[in-house]
C-alpha atoms as a PDB file:
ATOM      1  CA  UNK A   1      -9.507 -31.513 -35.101  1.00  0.00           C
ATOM      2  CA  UNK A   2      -6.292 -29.850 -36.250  1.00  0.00           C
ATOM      3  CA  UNK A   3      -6.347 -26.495 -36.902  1.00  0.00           C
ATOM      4  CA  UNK A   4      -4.465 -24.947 -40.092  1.00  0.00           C
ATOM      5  CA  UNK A   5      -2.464 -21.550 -38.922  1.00  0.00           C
ATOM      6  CA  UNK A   6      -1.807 -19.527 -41.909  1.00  0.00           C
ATOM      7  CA  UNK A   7       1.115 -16.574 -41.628  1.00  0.00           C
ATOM      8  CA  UNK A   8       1.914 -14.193 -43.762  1.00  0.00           C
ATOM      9  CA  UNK A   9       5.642 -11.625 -43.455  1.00  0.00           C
ATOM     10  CA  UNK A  10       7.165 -15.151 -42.442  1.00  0.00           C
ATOM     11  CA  UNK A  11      10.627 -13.336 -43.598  1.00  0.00           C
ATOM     12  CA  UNK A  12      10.705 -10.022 -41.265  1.00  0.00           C
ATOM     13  CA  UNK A  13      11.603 -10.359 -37.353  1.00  0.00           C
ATOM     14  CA  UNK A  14       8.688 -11.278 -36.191  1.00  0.00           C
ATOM     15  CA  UNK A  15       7.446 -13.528 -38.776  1.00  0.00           C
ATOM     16  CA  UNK A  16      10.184 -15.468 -38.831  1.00  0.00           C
ATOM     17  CA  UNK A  17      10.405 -16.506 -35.696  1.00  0.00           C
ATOM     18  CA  UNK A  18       7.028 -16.875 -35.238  1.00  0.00           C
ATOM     19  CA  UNK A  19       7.247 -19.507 -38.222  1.00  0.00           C
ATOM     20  CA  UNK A  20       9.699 -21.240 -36.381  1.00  0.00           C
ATOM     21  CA  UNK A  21       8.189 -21.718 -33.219  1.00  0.00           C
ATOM     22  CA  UNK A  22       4.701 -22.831 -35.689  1.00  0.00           C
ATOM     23  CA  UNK A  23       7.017 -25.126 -37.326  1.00  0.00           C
ATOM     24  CA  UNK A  24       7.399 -27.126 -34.541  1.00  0.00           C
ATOM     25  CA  UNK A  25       3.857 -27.593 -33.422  1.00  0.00           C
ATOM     26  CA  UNK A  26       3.301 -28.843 -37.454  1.00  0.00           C
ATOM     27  CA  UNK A  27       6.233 -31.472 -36.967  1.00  0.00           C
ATOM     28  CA  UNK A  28       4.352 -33.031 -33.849  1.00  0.00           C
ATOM     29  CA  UNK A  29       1.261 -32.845 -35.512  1.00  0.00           C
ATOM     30  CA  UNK A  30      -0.301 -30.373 -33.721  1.00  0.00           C
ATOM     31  CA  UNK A  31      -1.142 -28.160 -36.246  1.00  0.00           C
ATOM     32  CA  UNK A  32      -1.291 -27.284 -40.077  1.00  0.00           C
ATOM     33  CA  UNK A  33       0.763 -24.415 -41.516  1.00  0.00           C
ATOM     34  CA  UNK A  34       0.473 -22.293 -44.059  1.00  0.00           C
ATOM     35  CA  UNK A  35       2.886 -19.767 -45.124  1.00  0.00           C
ATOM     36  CA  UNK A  36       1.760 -16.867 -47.794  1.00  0.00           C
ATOM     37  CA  UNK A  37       4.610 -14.964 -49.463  1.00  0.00           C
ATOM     38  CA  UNK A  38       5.181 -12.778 -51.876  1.00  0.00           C
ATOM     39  CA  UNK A  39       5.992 -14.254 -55.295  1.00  0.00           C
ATOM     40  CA  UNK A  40       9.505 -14.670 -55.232  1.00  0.00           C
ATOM     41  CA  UNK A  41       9.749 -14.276 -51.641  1.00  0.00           C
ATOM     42  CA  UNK A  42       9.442 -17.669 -49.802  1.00  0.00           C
ATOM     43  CA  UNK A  43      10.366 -17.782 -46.163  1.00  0.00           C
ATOM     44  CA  UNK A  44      13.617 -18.718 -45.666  1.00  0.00           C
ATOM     45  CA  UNK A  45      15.773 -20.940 -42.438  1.00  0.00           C
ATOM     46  CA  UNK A  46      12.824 -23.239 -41.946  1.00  0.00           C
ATOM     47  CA  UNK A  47      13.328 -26.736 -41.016  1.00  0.00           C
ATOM     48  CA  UNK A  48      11.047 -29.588 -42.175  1.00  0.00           C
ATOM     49  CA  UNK A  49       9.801 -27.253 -45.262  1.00  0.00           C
ATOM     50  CA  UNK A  50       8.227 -30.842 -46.703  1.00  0.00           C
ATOM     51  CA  UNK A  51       5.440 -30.313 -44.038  1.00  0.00           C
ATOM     52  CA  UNK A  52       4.743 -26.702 -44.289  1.00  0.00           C
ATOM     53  CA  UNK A  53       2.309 -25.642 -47.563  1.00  0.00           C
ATOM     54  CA  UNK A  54       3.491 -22.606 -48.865  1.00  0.00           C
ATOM     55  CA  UNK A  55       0.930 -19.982 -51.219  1.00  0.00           C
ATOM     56  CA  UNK A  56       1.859 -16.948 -52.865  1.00  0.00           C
ATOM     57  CA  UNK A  57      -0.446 -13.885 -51.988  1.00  0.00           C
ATOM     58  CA  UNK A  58      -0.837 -10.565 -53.924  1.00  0.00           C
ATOM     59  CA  UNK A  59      -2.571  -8.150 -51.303  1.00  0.00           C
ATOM     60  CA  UNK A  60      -2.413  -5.655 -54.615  1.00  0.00           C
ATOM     61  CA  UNK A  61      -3.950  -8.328 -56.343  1.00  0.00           C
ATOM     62  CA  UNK A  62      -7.594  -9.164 -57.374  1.00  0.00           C
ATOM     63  CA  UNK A  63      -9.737  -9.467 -54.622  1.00  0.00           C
ATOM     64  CA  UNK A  64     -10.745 -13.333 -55.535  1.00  0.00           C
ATOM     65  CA  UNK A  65      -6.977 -14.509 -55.713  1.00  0.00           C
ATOM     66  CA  UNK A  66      -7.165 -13.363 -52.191  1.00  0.00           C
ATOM     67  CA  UNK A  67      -9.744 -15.174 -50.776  1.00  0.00           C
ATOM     68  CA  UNK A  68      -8.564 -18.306 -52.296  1.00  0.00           C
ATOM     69  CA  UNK A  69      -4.994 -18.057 -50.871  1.00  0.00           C
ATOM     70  CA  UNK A  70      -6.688 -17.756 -47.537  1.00  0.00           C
ATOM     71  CA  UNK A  71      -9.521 -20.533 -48.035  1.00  0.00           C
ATOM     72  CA  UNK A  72      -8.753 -23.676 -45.358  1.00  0.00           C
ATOM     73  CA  UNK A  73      -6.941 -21.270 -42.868  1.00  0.00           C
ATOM     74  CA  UNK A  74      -8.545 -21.540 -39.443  1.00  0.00           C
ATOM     75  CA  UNK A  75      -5.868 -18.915 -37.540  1.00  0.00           C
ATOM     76  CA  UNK A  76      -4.772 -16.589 -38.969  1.00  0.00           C
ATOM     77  CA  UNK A  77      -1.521 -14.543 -38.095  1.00  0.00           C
ATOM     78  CA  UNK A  78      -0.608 -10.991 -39.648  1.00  0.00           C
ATOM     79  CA  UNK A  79       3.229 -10.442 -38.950  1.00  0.00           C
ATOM     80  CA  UNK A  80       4.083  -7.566 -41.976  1.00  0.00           C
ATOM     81  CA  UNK A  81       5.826  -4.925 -40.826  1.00  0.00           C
ATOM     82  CA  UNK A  82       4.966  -1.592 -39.948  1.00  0.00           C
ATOM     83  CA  UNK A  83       5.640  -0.295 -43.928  1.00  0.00           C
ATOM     84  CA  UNK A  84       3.051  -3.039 -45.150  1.00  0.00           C
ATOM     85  CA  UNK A  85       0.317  -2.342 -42.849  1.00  0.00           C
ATOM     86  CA  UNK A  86      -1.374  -0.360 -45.188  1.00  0.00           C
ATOM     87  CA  UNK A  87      -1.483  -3.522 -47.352  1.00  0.00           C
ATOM     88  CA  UNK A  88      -3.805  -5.113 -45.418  1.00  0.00           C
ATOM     89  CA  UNK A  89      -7.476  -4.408 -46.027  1.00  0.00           C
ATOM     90  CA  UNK A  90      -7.756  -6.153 -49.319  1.00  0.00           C
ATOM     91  CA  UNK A  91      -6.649  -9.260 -46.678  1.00  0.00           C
ATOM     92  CA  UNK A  92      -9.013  -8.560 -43.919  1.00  0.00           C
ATOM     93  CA  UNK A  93     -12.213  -8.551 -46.400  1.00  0.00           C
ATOM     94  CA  UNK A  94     -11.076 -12.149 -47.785  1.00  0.00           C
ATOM     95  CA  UNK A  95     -10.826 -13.187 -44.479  1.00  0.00           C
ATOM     96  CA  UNK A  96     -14.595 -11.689 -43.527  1.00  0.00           C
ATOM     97  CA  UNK A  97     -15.327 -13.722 -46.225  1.00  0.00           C
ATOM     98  CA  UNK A  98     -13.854 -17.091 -45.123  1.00  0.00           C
ATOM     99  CA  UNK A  99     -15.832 -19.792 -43.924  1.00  0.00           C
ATOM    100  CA  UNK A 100     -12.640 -21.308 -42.297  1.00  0.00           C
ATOM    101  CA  UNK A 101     -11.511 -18.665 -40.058  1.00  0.00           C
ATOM    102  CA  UNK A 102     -11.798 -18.635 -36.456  1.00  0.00           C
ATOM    103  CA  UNK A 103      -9.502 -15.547 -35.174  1.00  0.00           C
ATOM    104  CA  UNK A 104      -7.373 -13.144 -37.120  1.00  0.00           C
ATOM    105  CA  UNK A 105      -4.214 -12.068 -34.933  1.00  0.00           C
ATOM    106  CA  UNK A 106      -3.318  -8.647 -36.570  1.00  0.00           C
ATOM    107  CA  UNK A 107       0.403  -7.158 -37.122  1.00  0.00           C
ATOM    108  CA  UNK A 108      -0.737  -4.236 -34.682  1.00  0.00           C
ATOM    109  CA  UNK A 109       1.936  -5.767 -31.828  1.00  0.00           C
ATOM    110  CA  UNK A 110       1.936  -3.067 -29.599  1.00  0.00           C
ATOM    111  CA  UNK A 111       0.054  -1.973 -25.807  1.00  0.00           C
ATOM    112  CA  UNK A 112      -2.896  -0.618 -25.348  1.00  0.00           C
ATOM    113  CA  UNK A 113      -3.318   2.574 -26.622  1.00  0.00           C
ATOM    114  CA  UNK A 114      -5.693   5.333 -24.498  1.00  0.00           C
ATOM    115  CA  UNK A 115      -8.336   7.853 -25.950  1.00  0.00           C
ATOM    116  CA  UNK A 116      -5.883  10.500 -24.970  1.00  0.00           C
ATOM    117  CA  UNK A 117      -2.977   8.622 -27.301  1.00  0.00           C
ATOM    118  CA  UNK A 118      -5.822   8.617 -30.479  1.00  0.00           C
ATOM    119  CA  UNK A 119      -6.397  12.202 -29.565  1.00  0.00           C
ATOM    120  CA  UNK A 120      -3.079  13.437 -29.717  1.00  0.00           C
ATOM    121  CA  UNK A 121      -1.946  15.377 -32.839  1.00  0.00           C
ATOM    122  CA  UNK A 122       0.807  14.020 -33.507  1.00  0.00           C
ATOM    123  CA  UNK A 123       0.605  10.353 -32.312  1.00  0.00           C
ATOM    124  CA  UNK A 124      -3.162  10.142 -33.151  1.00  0.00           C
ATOM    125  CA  UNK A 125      -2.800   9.824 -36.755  1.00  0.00           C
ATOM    126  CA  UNK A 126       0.052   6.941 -36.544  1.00  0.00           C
ATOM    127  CA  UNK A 127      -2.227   4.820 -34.411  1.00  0.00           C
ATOM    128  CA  UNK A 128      -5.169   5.178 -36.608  1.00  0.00           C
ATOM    129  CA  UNK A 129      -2.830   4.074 -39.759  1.00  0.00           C
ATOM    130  CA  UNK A 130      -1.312   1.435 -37.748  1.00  0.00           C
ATOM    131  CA  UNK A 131      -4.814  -0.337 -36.216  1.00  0.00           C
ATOM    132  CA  UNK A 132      -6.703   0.750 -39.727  1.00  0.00           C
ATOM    133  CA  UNK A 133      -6.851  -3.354 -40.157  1.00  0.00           C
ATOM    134  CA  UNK A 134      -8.546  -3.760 -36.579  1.00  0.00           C
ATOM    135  CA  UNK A 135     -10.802  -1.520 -36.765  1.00  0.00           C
ATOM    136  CA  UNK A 136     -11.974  -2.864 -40.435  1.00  0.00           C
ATOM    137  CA  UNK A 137     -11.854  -6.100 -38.580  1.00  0.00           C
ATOM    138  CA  UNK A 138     -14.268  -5.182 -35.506  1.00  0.00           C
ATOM    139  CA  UNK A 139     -16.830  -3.198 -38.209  1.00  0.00           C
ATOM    140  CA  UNK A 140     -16.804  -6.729 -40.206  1.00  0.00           C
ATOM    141  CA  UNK A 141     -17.615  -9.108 -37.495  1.00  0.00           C
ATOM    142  CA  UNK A 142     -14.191 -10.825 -36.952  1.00  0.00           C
ATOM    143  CA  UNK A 143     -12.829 -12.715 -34.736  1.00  0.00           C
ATOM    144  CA  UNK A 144      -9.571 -11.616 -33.341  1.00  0.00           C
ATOM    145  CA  UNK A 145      -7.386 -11.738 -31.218  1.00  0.00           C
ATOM    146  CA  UNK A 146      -4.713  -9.431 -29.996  1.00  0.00           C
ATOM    147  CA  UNK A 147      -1.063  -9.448 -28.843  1.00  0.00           C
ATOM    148  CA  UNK A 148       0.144  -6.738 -26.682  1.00  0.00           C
ATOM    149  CA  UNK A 149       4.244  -6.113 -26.418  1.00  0.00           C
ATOM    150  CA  UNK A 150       5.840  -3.018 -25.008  1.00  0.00           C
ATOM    151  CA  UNK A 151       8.407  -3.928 -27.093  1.00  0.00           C
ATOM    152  CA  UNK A 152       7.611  -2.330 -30.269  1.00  0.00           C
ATOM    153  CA  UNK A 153       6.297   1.034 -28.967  1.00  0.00           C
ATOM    154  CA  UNK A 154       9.976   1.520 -26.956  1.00  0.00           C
ATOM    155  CA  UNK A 155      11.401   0.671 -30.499  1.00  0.00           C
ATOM    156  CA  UNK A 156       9.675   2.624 -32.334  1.00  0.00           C
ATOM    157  CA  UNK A 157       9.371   5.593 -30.318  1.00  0.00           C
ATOM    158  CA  UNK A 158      13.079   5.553 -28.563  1.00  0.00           C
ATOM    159  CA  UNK A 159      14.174   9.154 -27.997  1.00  0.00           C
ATOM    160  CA  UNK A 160      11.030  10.489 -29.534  1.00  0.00           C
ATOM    161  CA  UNK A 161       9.379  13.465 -27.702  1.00  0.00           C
ATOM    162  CA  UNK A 162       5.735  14.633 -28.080  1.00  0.00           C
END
């Protein structure tokens, strides 16, 4: 069986080279793809676009336009940026919904994150805006699967002091 991978922020750092290295898989075969965009907003650079099905998505949108853009998708991969994370719920209850799906892979790229971290005043409230989408996730029954960089949190967090 070949699995369809659907990916939505295909256009940002991570998405697009995430879509790229996706891309590849679809040319051998491997794989379906699906890329959701914004209207006006299709992912740009790719190679062999022919084999790649593109859908726009709305996450501001009605909730059944949703669920239809994300109808077939057996993967899914979230890889909006930190700014649209709060965009995201309205996309994690059409995926609860889906019949299709078999893991989610949130945006949340970071490490893990201790009790102490959610505790903190100042942090806590970031990390509970940032993981808001895994958490509705876990309390819905989904699968999912997580990717853990290091990465982000030295970006994001260079020179910061708590």
């Amino acid at each position: 069986m070949v699995h369809t991978v659907g990916l939505t922020g295909a256009n940002g750092n991570v998405g697009s080279a995430t879509a790229k290295s996706l891309a590849s898989s679809v040319k051998d075969g491997k794989m379906k793809l699906v890329i959701l965009h914004r209207a006006g907003s299709p992912p740009k650079g790719l190679k062999d676009e022919d084999l790649i099905e593109l859908r726009v998505i709305d996450l501001d949108g009605p909730a059944a336009d949703i669920e239809a853009a994300v109808q077939g998708i057996n993967v899914f991969i979230s890889a909006i940026g930190v700014e649209g994370l709060s965009s995201e719920p309205p996309l994690v209850d059409a995926l609860a919904k889906s019949k299709d799906l078999i893991t989610y892979i949130p945006a949340a790229y970071s490490t893990t994150w201790t009790e102490a971290d959610y505790a903190d005043p100042l942090l806590g409230g970031l990390l509970k805006m940032w993981h808001s989408s895994t958490d509705q996730a876990k309390e819905k029954g989904l699968g999912m699967t997580k990717v853990y960089t290091g990465a982000f949190d030295s970006y994001m967090f260079a020179g910061w002091d708590s």
